[in-house]
PDB file of N, CA and C in Angstrom:
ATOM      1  N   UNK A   1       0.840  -1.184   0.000  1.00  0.00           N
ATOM      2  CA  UNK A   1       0.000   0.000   0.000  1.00  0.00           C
ATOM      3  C   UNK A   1       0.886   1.249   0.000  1.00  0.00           C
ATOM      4  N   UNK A   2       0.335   1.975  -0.877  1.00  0.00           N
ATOM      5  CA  UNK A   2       1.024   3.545  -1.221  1.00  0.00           C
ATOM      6  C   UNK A   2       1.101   4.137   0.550  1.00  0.00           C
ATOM      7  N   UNK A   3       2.031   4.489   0.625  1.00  0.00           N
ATOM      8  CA  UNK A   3       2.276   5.589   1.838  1.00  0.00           C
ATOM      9  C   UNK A   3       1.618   7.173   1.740  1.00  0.00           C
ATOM     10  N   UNK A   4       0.245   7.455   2.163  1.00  0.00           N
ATOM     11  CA  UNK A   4      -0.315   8.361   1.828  1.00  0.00           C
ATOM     12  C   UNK A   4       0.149   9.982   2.507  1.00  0.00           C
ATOM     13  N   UNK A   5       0.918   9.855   3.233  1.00  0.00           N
ATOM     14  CA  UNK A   5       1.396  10.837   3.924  1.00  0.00           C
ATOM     15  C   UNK A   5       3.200  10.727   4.401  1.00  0.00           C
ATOM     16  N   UNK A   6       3.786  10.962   3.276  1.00  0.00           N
ATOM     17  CA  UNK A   6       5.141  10.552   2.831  1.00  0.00           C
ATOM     18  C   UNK A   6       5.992  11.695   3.810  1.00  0.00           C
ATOM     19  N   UNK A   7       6.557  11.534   4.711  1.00  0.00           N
ATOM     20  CA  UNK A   7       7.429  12.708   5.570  1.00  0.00           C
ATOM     21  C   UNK A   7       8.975  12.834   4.660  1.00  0.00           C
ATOM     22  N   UNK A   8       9.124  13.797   4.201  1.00  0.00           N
ATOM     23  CA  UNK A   8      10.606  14.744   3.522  1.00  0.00           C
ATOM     24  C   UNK A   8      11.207  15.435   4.444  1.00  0.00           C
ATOM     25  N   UNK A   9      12.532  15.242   5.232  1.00  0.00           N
ATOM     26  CA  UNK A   9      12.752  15.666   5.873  1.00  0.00           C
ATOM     27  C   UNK A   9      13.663  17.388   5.302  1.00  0.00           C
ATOM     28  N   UNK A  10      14.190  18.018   6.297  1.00  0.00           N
ATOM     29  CA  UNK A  10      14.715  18.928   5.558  1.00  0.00           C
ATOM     30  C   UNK A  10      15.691  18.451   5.023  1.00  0.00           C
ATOM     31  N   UNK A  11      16.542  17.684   6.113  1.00  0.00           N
ATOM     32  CA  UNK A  11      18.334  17.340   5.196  1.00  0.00           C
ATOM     33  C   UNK A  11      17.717  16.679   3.579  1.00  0.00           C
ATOM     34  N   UNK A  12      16.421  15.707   3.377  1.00  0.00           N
ATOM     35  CA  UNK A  12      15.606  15.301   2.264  1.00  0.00           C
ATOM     36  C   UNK A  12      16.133  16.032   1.413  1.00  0.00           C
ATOM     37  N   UNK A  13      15.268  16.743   1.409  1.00  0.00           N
ATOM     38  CA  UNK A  13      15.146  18.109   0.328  1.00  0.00           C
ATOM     39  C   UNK A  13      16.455  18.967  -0.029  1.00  0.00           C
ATOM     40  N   UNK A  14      17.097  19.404   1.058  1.00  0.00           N
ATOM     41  CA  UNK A  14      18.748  19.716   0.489  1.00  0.00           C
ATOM     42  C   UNK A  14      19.510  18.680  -0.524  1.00  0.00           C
ATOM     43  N   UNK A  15      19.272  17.656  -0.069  1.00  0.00           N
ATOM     44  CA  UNK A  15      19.888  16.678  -1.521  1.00  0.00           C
ATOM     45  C   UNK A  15      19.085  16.531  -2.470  1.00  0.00           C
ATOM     46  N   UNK A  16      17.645  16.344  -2.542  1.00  0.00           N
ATOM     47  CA  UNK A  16      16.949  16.489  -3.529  1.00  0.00           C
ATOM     48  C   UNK A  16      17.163  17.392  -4.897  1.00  0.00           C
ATOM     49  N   UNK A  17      17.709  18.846  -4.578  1.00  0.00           N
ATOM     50  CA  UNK A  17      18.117  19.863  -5.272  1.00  0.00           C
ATOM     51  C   UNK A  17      18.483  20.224  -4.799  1.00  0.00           C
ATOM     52  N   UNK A  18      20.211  20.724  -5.689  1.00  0.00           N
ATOM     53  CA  UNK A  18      21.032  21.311  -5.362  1.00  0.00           C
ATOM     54  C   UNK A  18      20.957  22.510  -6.083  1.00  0.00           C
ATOM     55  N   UNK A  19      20.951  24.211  -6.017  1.00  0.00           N
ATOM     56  CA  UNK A  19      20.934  24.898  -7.072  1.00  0.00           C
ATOM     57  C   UNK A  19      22.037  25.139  -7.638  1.00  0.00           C
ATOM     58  N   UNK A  20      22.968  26.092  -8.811  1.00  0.00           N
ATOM     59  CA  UNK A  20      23.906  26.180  -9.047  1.00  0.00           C
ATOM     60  C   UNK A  20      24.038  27.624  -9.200  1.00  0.00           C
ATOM     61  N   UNK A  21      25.585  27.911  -8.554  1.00  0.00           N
ATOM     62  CA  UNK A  21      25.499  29.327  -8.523  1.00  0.00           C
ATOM     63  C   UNK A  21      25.470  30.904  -7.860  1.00  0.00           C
ATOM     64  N   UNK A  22      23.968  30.400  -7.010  1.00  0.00           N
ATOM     65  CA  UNK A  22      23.227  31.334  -6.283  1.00  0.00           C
ATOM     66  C   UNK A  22      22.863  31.201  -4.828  1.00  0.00           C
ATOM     67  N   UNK A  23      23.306  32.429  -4.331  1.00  0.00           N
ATOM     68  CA  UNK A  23      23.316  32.337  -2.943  1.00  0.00           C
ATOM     69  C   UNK A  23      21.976  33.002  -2.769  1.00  0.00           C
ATOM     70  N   UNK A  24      21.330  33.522  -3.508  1.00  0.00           N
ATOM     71  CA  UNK A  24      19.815  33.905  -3.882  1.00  0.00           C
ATOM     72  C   UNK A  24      18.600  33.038  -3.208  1.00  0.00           C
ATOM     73  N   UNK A  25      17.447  33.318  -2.528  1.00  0.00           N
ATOM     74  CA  UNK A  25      16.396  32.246  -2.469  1.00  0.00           C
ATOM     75  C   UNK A  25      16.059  32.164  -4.059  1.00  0.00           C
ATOM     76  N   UNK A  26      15.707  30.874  -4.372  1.00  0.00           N
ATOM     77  CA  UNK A  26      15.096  30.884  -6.221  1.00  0.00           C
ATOM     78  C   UNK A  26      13.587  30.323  -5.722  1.00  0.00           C
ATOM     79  N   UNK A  27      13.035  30.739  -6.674  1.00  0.00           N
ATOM     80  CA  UNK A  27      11.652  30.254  -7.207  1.00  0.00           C
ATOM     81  C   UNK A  27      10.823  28.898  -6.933  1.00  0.00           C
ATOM     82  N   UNK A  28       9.963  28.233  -6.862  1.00  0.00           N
ATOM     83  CA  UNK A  28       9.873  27.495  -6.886  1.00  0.00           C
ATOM     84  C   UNK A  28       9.467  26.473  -7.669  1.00  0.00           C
ATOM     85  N   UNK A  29       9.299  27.782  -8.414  1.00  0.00           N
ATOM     86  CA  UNK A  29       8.716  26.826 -10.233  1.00  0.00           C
ATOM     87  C   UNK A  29       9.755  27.845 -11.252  1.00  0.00           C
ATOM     88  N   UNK A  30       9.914  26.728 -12.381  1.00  0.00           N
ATOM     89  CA  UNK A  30      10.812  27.403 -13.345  1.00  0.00           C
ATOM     90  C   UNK A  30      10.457  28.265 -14.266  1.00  0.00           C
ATOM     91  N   UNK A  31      11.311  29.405 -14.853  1.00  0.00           N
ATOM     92  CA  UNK A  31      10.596  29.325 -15.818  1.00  0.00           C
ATOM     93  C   UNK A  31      11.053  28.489 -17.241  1.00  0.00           C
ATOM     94  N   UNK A  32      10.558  28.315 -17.898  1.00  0.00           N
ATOM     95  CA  UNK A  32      11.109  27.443 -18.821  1.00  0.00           C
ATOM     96  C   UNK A  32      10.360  28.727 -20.660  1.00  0.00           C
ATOM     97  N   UNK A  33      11.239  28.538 -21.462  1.00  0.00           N
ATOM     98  CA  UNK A  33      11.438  29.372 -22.976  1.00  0.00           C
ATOM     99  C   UNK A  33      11.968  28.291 -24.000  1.00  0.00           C
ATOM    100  N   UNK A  34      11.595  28.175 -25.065  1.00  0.00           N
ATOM    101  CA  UNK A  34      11.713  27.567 -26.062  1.00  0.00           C
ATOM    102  C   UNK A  34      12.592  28.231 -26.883  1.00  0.00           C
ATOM    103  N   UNK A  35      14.693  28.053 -27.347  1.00  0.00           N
ATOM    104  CA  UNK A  35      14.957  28.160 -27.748  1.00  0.00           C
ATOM    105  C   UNK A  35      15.357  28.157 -29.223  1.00  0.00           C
ATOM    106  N   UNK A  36      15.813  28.966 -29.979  1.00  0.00           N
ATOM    107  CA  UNK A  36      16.154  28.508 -31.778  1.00  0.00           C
ATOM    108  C   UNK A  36      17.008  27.293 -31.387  1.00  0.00           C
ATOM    109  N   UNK A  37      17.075  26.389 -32.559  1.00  0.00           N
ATOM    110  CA  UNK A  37      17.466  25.172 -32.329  1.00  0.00           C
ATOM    111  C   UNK A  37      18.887  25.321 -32.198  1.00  0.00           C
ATOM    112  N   UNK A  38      19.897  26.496 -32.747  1.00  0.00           N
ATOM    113  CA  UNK A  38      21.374  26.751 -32.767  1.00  0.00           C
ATOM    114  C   UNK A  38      21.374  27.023 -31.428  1.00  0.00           C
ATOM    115  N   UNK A  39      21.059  27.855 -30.988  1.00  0.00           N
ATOM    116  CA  UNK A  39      21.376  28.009 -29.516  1.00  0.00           C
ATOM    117  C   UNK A  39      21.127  27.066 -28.559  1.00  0.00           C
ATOM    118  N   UNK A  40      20.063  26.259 -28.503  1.00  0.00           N
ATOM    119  CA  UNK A  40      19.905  24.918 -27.771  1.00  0.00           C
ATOM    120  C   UNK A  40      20.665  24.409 -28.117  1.00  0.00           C
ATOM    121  N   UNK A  41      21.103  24.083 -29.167  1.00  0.00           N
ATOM    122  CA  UNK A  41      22.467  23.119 -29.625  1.00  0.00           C
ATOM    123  C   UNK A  41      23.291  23.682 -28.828  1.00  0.00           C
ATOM    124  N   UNK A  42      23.711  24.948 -28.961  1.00  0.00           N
ATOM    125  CA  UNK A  42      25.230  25.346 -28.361  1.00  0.00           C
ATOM    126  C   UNK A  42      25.214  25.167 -27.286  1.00  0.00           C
ATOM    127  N   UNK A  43      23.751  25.435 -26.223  1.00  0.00           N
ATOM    128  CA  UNK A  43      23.531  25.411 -24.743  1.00  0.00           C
ATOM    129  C   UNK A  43      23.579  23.904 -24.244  1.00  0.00           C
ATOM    130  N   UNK A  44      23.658  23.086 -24.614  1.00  0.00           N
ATOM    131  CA  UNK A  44      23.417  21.418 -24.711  1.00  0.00           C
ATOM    132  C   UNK A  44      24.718  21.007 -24.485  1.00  0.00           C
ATOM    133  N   UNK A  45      25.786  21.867 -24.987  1.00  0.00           N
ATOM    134  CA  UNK A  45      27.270  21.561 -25.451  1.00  0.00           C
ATOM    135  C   UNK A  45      28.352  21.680 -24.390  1.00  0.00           C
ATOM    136  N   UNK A  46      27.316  22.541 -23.546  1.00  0.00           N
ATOM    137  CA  UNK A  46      27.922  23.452 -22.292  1.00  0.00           C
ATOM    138  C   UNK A  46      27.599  22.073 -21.011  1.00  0.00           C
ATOM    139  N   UNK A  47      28.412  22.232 -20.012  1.00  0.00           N
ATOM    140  CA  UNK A  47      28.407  21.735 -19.095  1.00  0.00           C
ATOM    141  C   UNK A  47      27.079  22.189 -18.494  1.00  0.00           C
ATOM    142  N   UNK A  48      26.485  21.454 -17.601  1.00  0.00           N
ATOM    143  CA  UNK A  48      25.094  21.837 -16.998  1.00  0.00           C
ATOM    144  C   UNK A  48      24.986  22.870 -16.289  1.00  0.00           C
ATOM    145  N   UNK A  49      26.295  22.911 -15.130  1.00  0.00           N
ATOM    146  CA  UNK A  49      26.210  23.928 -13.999  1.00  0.00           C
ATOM    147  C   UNK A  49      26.826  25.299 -14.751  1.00  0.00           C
ATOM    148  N   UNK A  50      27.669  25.283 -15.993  1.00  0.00           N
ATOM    149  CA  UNK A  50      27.541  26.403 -16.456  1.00  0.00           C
ATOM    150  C   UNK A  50      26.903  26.559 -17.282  1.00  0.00           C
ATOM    151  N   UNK A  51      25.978  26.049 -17.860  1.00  0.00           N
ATOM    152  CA  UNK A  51      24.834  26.604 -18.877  1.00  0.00           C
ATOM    153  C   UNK A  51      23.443  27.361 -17.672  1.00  0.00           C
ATOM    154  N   UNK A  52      23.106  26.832 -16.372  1.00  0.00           N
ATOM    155  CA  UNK A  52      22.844  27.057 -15.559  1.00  0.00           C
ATOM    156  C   UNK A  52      22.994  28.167 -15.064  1.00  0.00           C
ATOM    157  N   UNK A  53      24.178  28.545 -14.862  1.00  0.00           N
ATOM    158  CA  UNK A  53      24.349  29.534 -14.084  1.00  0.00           C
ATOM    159  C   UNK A  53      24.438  30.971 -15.197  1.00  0.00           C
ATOM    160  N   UNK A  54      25.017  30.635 -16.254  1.00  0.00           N
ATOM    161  CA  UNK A  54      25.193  31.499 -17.537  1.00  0.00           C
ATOM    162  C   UNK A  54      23.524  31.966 -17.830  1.00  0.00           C
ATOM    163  N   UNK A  55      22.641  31.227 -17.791  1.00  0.00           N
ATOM    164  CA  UNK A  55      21.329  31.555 -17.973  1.00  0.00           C
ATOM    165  C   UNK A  55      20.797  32.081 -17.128  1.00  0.00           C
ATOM    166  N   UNK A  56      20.758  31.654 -15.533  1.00  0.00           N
ATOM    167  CA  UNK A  56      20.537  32.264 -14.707  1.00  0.00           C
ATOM    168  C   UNK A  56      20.638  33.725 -14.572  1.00  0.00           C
ATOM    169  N   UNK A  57      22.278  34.057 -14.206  1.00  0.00           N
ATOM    170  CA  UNK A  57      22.379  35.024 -14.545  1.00  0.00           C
ATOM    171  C   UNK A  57      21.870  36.170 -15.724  1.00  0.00           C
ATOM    172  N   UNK A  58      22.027  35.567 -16.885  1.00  0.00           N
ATOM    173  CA  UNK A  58      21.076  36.621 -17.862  1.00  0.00           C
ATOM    174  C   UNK A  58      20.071  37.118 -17.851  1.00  0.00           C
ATOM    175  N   UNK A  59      19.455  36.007 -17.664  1.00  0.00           N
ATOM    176  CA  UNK A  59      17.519  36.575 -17.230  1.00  0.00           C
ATOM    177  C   UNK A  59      17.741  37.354 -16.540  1.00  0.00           C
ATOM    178  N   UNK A  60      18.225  36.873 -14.809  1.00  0.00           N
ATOM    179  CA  UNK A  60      18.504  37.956 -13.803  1.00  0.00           C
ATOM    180  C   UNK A  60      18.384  39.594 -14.401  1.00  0.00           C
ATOM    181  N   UNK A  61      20.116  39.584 -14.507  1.00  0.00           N
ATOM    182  CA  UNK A  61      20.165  41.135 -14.580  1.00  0.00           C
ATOM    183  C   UNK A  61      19.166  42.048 -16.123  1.00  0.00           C
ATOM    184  N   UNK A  62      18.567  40.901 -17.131  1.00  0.00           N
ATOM    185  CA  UNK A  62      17.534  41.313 -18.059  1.00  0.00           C
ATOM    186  C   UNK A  62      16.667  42.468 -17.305  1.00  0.00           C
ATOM    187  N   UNK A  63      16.081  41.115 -16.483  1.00  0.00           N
ATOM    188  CA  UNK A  63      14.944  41.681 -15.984  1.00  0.00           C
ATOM    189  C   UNK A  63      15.341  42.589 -14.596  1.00  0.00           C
ATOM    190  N   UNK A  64      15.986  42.853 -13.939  1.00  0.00           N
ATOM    191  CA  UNK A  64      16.618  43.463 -12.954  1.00  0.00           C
ATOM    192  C   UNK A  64      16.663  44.936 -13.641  1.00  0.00           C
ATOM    193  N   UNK A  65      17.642  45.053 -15.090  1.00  0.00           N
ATOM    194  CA  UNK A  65      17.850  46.486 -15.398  1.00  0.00           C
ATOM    195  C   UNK A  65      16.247  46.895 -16.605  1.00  0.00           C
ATOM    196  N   UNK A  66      15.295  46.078 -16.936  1.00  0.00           N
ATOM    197  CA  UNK A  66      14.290  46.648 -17.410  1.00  0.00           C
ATOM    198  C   UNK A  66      13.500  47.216 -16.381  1.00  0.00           C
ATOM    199  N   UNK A  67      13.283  46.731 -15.065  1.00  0.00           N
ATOM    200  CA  UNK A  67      12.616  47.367 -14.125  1.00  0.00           C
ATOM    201  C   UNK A  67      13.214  48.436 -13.496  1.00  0.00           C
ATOM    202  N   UNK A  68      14.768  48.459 -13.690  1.00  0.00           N
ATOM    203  CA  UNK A  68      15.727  49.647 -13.274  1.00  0.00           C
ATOM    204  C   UNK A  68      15.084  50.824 -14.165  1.00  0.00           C
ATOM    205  N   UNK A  69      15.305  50.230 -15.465  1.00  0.00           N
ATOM    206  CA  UNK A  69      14.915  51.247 -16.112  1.00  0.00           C
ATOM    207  C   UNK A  69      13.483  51.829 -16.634  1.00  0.00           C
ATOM    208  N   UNK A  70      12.407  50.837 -15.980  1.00  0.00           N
ATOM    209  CA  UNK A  70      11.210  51.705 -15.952  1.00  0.00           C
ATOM    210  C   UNK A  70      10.534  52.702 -14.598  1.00  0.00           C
ATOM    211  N   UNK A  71      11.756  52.194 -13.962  1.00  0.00           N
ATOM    212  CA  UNK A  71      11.735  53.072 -13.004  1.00  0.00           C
ATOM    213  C   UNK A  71      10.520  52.916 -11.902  1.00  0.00           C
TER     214      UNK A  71
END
């Protein structure tokens, strides 16, 4: 029988996901964008934790300096 009330402890969840990168609280849902197929290629090519963190970062400061700059 299924275990209907499954206990995750915290140490759980620290190994569960690890983030990369960021000393930041993150999100809890992703967002996820559908790349041109060259750039998914190139991003595919990249090691995980730096395609990760390389993306991370971009969005970041994107959206960080459009709201800078709408003031």
């Amino acid at each position: 029988m299924a275990n209907l009330k499954p206990v995750m402890t915290e140490e759980f969840e620290k190994q569960k996901f690890k983030p990369y990168g960021s000393d930041e609280k993150l999100a809890k849902k992703a967002a996820f964008v559908k790349l041109p197929v060259d750039v998914m290629e190139e991003l595919n090519s990249w090691p995980q934790a730096e395609r990760v963190v390389f993306l991370r970062s971009l969005i970041t400061n994107a959206v960080r300096e459009k709201v800078r700059r709408a003031g």
